[in-house]
C-alpha atoms as a PDB file:
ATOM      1  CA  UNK A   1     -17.014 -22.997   9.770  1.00  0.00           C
ATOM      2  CA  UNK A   2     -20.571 -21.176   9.878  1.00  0.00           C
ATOM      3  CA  UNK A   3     -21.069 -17.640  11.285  1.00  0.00           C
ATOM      4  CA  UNK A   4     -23.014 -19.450  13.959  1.00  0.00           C
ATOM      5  CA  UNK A   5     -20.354 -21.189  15.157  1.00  0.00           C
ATOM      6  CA  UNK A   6     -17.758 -18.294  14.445  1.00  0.00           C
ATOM      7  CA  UNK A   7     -19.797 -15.251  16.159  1.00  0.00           C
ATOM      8  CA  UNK A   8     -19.852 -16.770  19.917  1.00  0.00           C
ATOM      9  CA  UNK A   9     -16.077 -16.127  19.864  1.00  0.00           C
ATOM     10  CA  UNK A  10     -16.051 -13.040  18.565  1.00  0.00           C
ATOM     11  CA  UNK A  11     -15.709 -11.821  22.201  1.00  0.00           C
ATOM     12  CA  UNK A  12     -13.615 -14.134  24.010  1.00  0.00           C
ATOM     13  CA  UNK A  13     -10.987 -13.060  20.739  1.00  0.00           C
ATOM     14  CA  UNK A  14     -11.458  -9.697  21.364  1.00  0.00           C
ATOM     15  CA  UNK A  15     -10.537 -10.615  25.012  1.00  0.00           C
ATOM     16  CA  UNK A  16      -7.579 -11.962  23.881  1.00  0.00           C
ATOM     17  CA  UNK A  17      -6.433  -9.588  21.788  1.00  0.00           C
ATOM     18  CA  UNK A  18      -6.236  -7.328  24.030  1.00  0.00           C
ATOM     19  CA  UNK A  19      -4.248  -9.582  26.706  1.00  0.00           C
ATOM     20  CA  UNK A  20      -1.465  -9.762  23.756  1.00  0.00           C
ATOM     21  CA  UNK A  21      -1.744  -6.148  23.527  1.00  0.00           C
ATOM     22  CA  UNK A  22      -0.881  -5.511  27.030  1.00  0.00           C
ATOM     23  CA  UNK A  23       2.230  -8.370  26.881  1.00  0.00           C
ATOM     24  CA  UNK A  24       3.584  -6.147  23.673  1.00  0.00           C
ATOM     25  CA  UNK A  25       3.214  -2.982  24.888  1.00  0.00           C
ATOM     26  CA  UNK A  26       4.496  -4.142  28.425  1.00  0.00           C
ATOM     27  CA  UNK A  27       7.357  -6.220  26.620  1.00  0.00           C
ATOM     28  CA  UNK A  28       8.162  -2.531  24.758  1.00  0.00           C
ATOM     29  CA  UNK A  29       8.669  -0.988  27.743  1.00  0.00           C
ATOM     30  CA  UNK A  30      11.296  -3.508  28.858  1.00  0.00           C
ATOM     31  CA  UNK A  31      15.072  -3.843  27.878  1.00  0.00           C
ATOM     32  CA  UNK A  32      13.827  -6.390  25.587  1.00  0.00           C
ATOM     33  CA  UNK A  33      16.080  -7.798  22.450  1.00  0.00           C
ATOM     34  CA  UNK A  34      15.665  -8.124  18.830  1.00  0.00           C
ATOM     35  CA  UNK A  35      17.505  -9.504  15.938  1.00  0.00           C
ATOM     36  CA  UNK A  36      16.593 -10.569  12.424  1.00  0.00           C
ATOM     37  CA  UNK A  37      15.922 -13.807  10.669  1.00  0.00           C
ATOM     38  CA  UNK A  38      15.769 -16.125   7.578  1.00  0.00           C
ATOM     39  CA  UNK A  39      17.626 -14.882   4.140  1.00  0.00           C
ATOM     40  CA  UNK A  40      15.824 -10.804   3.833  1.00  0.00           C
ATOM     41  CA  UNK A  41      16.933 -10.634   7.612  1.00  0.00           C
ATOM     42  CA  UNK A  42      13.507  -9.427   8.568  1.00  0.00           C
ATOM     43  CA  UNK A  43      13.254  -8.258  12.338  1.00  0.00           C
ATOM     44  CA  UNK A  44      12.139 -10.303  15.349  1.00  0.00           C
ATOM     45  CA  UNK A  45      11.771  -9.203  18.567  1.00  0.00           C
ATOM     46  CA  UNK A  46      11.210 -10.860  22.670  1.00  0.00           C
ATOM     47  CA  UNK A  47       7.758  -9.273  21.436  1.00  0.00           C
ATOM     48  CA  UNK A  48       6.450 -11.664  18.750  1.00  0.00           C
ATOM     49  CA  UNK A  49       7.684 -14.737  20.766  1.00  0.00           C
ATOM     50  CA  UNK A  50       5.642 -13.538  23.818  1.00  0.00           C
ATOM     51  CA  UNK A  51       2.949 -12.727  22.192  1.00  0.00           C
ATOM     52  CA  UNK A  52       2.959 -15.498  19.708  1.00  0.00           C
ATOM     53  CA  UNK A  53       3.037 -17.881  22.785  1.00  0.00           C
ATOM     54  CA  UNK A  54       0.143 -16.685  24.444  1.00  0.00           C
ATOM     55  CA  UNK A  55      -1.713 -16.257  21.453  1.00  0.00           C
ATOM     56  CA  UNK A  56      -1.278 -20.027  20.730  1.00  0.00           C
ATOM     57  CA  UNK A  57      -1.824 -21.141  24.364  1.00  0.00           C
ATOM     58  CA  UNK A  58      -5.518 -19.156  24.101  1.00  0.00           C
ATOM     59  CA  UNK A  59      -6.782 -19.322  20.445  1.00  0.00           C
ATOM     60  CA  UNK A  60      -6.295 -23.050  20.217  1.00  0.00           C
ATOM     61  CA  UNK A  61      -8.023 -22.938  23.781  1.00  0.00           C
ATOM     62  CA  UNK A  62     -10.438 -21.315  21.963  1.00  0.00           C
ATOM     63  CA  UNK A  63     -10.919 -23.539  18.796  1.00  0.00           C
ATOM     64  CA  UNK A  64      -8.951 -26.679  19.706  1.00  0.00           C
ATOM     65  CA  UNK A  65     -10.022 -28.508  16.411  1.00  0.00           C
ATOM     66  CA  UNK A  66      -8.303 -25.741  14.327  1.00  0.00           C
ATOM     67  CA  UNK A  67      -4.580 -25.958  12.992  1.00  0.00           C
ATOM     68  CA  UNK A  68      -2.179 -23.124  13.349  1.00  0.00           C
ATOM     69  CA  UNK A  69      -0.081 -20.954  11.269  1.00  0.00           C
ATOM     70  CA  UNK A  70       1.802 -18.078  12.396  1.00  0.00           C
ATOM     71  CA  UNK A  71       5.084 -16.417  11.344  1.00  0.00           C
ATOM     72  CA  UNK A  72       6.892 -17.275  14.989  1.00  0.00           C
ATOM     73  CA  UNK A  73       6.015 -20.615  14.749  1.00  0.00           C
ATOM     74  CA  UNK A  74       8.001 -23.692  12.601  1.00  0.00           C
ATOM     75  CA  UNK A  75       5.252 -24.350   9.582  1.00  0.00           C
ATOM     76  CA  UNK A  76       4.282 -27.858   9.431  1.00  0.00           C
ATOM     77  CA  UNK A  77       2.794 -28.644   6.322  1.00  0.00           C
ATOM     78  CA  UNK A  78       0.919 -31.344   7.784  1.00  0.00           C
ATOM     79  CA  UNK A  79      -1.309 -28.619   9.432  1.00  0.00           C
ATOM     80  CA  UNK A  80      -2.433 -27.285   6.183  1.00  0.00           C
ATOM     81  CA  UNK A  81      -4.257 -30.592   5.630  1.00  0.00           C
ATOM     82  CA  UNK A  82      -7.021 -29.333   8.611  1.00  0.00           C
ATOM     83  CA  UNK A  83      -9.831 -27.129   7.566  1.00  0.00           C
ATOM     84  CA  UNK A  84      -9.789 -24.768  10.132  1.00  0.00           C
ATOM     85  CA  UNK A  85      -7.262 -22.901  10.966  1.00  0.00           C
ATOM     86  CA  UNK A  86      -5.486 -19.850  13.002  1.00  0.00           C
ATOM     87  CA  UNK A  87      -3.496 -17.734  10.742  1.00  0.00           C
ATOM     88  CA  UNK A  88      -1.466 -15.173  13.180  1.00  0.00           C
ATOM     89  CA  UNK A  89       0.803 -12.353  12.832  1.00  0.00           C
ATOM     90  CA  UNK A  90       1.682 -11.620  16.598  1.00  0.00           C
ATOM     91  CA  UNK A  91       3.624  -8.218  15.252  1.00  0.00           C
ATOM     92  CA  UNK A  92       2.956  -7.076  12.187  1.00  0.00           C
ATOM     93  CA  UNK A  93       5.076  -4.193  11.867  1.00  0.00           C
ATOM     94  CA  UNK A  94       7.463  -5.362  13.884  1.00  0.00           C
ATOM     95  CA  UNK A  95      10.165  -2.660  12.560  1.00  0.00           C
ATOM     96  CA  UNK A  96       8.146  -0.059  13.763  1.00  0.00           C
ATOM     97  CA  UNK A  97       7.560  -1.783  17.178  1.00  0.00           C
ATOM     98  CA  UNK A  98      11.300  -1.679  17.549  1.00  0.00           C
ATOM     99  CA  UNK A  99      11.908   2.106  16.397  1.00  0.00           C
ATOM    100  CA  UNK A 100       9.042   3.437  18.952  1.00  0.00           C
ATOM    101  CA  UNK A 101       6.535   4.306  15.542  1.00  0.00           C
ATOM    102  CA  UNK A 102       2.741   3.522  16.875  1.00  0.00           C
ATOM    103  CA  UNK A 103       1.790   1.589  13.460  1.00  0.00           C
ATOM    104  CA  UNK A 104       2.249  -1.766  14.408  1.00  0.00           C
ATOM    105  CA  UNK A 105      -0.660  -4.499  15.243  1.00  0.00           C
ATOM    106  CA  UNK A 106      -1.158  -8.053  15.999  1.00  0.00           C
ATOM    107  CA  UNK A 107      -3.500  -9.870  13.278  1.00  0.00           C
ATOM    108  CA  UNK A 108      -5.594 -13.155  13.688  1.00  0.00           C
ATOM    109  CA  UNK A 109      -7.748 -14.623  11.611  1.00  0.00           C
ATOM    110  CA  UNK A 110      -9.791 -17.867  11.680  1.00  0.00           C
ATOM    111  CA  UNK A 111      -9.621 -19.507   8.265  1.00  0.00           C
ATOM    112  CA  UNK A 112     -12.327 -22.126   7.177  1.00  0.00           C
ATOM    113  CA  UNK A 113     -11.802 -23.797   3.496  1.00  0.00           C
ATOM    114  CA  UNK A 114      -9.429 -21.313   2.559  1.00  0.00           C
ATOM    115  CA  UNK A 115     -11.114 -18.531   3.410  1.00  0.00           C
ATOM    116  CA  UNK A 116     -10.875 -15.983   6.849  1.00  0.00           C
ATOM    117  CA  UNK A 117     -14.639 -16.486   8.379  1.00  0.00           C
ATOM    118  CA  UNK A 118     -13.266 -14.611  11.862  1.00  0.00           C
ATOM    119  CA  UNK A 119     -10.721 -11.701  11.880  1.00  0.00           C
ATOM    120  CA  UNK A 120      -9.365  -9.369  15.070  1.00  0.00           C
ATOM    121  CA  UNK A 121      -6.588  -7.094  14.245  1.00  0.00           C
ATOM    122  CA  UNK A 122      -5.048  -4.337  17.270  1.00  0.00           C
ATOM    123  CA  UNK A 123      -3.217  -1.512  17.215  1.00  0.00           C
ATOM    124  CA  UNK A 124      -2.249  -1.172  20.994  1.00  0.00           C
ATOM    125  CA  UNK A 125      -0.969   2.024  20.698  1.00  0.00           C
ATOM    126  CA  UNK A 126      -3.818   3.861  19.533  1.00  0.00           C
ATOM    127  CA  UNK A 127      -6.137   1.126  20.807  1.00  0.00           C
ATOM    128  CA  UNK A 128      -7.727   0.509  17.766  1.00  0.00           C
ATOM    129  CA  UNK A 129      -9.898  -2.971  17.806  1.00  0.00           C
ATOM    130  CA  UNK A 130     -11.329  -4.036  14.334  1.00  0.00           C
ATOM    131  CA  UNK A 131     -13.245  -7.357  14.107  1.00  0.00           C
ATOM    132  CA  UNK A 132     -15.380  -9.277  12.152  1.00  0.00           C
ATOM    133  CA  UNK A 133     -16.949 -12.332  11.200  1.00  0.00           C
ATOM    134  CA  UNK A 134     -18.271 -13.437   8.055  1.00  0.00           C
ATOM    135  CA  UNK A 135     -21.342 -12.419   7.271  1.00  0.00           C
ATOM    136  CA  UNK A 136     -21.936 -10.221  10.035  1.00  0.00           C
ATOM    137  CA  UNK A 137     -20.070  -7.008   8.812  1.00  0.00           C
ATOM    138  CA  UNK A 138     -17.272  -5.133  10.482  1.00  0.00           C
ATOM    139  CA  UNK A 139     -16.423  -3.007  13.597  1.00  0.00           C
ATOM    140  CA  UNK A 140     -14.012  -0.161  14.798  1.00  0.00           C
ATOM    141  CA  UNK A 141     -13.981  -0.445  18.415  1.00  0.00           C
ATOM    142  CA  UNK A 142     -17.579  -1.394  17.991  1.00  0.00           C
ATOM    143  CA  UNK A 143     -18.808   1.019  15.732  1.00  0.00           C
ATOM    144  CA  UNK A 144     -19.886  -0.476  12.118  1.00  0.00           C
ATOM    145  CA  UNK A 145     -17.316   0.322   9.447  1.00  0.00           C
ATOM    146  CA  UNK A 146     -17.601   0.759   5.850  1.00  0.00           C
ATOM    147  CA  UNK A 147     -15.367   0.886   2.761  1.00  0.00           C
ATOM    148  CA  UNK A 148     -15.346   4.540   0.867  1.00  0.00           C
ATOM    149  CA  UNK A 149     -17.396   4.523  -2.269  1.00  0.00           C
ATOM    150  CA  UNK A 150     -16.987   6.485  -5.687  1.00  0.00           C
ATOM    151  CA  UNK A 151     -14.479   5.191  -8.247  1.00  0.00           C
ATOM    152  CA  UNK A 152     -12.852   8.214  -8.916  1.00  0.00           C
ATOM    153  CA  UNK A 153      -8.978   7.540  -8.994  1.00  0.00           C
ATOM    154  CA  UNK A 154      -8.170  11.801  -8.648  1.00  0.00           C
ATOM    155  CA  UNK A 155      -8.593  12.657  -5.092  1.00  0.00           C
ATOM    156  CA  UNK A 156      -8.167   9.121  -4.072  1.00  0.00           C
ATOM    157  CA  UNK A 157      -6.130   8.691  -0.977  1.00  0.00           C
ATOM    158  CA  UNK A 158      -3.815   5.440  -1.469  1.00  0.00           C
ATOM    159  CA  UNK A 159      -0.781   4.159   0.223  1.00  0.00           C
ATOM    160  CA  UNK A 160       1.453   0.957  -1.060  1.00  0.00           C
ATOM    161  CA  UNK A 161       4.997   0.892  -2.329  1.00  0.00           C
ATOM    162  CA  UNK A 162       5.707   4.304  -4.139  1.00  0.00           C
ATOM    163  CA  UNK A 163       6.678   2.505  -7.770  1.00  0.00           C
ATOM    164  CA  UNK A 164       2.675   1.736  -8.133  1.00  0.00           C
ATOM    165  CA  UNK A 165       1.717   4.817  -6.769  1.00  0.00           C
ATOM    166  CA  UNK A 166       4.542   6.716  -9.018  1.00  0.00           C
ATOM    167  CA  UNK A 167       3.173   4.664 -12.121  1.00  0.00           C
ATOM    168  CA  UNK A 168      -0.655   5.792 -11.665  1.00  0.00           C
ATOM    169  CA  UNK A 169       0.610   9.450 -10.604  1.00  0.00           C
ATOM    170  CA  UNK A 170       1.481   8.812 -14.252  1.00  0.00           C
ATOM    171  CA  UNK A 171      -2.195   8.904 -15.424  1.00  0.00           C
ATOM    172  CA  UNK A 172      -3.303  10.252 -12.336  1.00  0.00           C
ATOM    173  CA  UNK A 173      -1.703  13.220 -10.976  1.00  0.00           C
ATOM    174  CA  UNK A 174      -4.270  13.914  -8.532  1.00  0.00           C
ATOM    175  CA  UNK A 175      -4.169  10.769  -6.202  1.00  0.00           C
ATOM    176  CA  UNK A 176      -3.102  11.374  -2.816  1.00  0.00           C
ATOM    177  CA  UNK A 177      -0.575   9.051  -1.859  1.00  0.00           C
ATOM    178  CA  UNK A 178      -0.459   8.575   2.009  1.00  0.00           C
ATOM    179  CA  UNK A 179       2.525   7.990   4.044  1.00  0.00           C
ATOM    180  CA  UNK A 180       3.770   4.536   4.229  1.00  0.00           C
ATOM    181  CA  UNK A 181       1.999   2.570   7.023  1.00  0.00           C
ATOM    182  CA  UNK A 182       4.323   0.221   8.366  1.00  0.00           C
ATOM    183  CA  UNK A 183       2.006  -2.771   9.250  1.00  0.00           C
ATOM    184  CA  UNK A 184       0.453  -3.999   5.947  1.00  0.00           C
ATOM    185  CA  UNK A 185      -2.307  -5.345   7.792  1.00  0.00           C
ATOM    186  CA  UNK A 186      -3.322  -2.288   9.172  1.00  0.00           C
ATOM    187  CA  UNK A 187      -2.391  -1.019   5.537  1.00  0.00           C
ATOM    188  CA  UNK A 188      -4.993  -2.931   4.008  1.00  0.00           C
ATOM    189  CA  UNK A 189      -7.547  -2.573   6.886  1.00  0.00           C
ATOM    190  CA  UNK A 190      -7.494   1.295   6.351  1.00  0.00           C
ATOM    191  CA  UNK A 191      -9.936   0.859   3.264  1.00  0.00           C
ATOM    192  CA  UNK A 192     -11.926  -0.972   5.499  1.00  0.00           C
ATOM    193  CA  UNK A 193     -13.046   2.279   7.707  1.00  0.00           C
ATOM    194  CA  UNK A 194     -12.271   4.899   4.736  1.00  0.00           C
ATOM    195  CA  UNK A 195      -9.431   5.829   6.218  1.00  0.00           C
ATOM    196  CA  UNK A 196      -7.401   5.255   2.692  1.00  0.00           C
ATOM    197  CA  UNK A 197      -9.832   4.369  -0.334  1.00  0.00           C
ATOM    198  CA  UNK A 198      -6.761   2.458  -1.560  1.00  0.00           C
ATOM    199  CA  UNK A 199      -4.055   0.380  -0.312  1.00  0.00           C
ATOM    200  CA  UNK A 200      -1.675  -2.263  -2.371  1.00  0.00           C
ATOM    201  CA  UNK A 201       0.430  -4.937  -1.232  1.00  0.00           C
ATOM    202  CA  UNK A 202       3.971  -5.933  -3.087  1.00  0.00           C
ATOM    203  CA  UNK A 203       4.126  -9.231  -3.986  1.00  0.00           C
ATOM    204  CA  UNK A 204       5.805 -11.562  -1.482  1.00  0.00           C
ATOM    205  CA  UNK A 205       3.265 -10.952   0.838  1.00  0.00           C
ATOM    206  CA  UNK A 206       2.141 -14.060   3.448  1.00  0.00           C
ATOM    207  CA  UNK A 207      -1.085 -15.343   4.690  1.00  0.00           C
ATOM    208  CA  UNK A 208      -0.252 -13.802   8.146  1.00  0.00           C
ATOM    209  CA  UNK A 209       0.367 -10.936   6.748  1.00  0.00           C
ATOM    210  CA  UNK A 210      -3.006 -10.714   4.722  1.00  0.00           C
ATOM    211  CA  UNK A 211      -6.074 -13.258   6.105  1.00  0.00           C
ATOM    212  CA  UNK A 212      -7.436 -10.660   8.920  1.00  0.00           C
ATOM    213  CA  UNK A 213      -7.336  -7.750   6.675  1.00  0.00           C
ATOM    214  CA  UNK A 214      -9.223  -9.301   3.688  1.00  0.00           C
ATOM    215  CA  UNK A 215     -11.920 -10.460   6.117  1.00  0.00           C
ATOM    216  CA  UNK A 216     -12.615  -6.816   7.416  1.00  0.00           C
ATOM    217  CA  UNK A 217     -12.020  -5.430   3.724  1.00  0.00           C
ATOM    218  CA  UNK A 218     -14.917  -7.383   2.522  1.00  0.00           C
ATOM    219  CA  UNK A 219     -16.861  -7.585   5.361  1.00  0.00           C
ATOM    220  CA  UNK A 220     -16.978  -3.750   5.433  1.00  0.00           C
ATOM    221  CA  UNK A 221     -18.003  -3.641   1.415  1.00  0.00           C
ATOM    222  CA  UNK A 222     -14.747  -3.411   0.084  1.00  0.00           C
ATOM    223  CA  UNK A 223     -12.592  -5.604  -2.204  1.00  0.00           C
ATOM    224  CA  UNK A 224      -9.264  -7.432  -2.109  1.00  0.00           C
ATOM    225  CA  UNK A 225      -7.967  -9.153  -4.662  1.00  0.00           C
ATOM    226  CA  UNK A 226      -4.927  -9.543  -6.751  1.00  0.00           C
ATOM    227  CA  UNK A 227      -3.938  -7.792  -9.878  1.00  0.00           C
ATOM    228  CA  UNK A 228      -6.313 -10.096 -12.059  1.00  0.00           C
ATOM    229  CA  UNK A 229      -9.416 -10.080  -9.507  1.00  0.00           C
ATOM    230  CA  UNK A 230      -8.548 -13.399  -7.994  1.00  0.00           C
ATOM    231  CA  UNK A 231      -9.860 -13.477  -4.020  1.00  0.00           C
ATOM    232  CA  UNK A 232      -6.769 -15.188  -2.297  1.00  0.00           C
ATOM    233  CA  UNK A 233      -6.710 -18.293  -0.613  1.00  0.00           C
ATOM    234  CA  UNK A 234      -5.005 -19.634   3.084  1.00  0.00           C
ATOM    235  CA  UNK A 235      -3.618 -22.194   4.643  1.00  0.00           C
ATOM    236  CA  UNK A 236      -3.020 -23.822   1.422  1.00  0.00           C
ATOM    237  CA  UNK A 237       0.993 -25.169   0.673  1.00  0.00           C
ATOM    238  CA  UNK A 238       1.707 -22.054  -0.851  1.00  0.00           C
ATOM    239  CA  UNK A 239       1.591 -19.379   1.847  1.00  0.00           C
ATOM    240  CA  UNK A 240       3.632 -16.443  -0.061  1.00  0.00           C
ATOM    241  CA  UNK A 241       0.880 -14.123  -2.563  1.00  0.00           C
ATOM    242  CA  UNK A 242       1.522 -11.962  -5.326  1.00  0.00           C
ATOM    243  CA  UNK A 243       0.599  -8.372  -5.436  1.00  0.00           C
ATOM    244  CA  UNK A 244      -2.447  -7.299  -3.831  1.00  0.00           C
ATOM    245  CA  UNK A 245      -5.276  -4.150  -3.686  1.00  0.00           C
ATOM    246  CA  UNK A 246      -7.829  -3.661  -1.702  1.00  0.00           C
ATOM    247  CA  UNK A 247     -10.455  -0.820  -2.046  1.00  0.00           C
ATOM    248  CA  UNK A 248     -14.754   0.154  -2.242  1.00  0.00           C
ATOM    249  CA  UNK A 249     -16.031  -1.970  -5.051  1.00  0.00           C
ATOM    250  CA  UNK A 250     -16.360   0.731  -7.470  1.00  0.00           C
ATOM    251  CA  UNK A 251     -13.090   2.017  -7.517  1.00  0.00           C
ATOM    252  CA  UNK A 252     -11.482  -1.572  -7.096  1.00  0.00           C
ATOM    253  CA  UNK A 253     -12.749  -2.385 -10.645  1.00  0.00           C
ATOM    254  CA  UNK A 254     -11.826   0.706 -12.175  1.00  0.00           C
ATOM    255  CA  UNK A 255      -8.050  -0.133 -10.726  1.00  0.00           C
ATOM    256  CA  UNK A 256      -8.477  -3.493 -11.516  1.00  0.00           C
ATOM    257  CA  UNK A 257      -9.218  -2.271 -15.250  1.00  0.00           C
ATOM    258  CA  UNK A 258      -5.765   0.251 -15.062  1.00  0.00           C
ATOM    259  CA  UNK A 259      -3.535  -2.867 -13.831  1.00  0.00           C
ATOM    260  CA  UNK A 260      -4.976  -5.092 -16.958  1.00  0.00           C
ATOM    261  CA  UNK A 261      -4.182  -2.646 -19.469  1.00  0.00           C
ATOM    262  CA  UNK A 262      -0.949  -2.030 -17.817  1.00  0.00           C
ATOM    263  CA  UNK A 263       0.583  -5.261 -16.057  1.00  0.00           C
ATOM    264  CA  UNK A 264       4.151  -4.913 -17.117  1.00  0.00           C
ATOM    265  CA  UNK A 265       4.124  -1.026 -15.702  1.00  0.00           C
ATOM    266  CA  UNK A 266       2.935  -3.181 -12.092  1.00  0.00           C
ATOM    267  CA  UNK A 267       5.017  -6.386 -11.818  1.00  0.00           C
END
């Protein structure tokens, strides 16, 4: 899908995600219920089901050609077969929705070919809007956003599971590792504005969890990849990735270079 087409609903998106902002952060204030699902027992909540629903009901609205994927939504593999499609977390974060802890958001992407070519992802609670479309760069709240440059690893602030960060402490006593940031969408989205110059994802990451973020990663300069430099890929069969970082182009490759020389210390 060209920017062309892609930029006229750049609005309208950010329209809507704030309307599923509102439903979670109404839906929070309720007496609402949660419980946990599929074999890791990962939370759910009234929350993602609301706000998956309305999500669905407007973005295909929106783009009626394109499939859908979402994690609170059956997968049909016969969806993956369309070239467009919506790729939607409606809570990432949802354990820190339930405990009251402000880092959660709700992610959507528009995927073309494999690759994210729109992206919105919200944090209601501190009302934080980042968008972007391909081509066209990245926003905070409408303000152009850019990666952090350099590719010095001492002084770096990163944040990821604390066995990577332990393992380059290793080498690199003076990185900066950031408290954990409980939606891994925002995680990765951090590098996008310099808030963190580096963020990592475990493997067993999904698409929903990962196709907004990598669109305002590169968008804003930056890089994600996996451990071997590989860009990933969407709404393909295989929706689970392996271990991800994201980070400004300089200091990407010089982690890239650390993770090659030292893959069994990172599996």
């Amino acid at each position: 899908m060209p920017a062309s087409e892609c930029a006229p609903l750049r609005a309208p998106l950010e329209a809507v995600m704030r309307e599923a902002g509102a439903l979670a952060l109404a839906t929070r204030r309720l007496d609402y219920k949660h419980w946990t699902k599929g074999e890791d027992r990962s939370p759910v909540s009234d929350a993602d089901i609301a706000v998956n629903n309305l999500l669905q009901t407007r973005l295909t609205a929106l783009a009626p050609h394109a499939g859908w994927l979402s994690e609170e939504t059956e997968d049909s593999l016969s969806g993956r077969s369309m070239r467009t499609a919506w790729i939607v977390d409606p809570i990432d974060g949802t354990r820190a929705f339930i405990s009251g802890k402000p880092d959660w958001t709700i992610s959507v992407a528009l995927v073309g070919d494999g690759r994210p070519e729109l992206a919105a992802l919200y944090a209601p609670v501190t009302d934080e809007m980042f968008l972007a479309v391909r081509g066209a760069g990245a926003t905070l709240n409408g303000i152009a956003i850019v990666a952090s440059g350099g590719d010095a690893l001492d002084g770096a602030s990163m944040a990821g599971p604390k066995r990577y960060l332990d393992r380059l402490a290793d080498r690199h006593p003076g990185i900066l590792a950031q408290p954990k940031v409980h939606s891994l969408a925002l995680r990765l989205t951090r590098v996008a504005h310099g808030g963190l110059d580096v963020a990592f994802a475990s493997s067993g990451s999904h698409d929903w969890d990962l196709a907004a973020a990598d669109l305002l990663v590169h968008e804003a300069g930056g890089a994600m990849t996996d451990f071997f430099g590989r860009t990933p890929l969407y709404n393909r069969p295989q929706v689970v990735h392996g271990a991800l970082i994201a980070a400004g182009p300089a200091r990407h490759g010089a982690l890239l270079e650390q993770m090659r020389n030292r893959q069994a210390d990172f599996a």
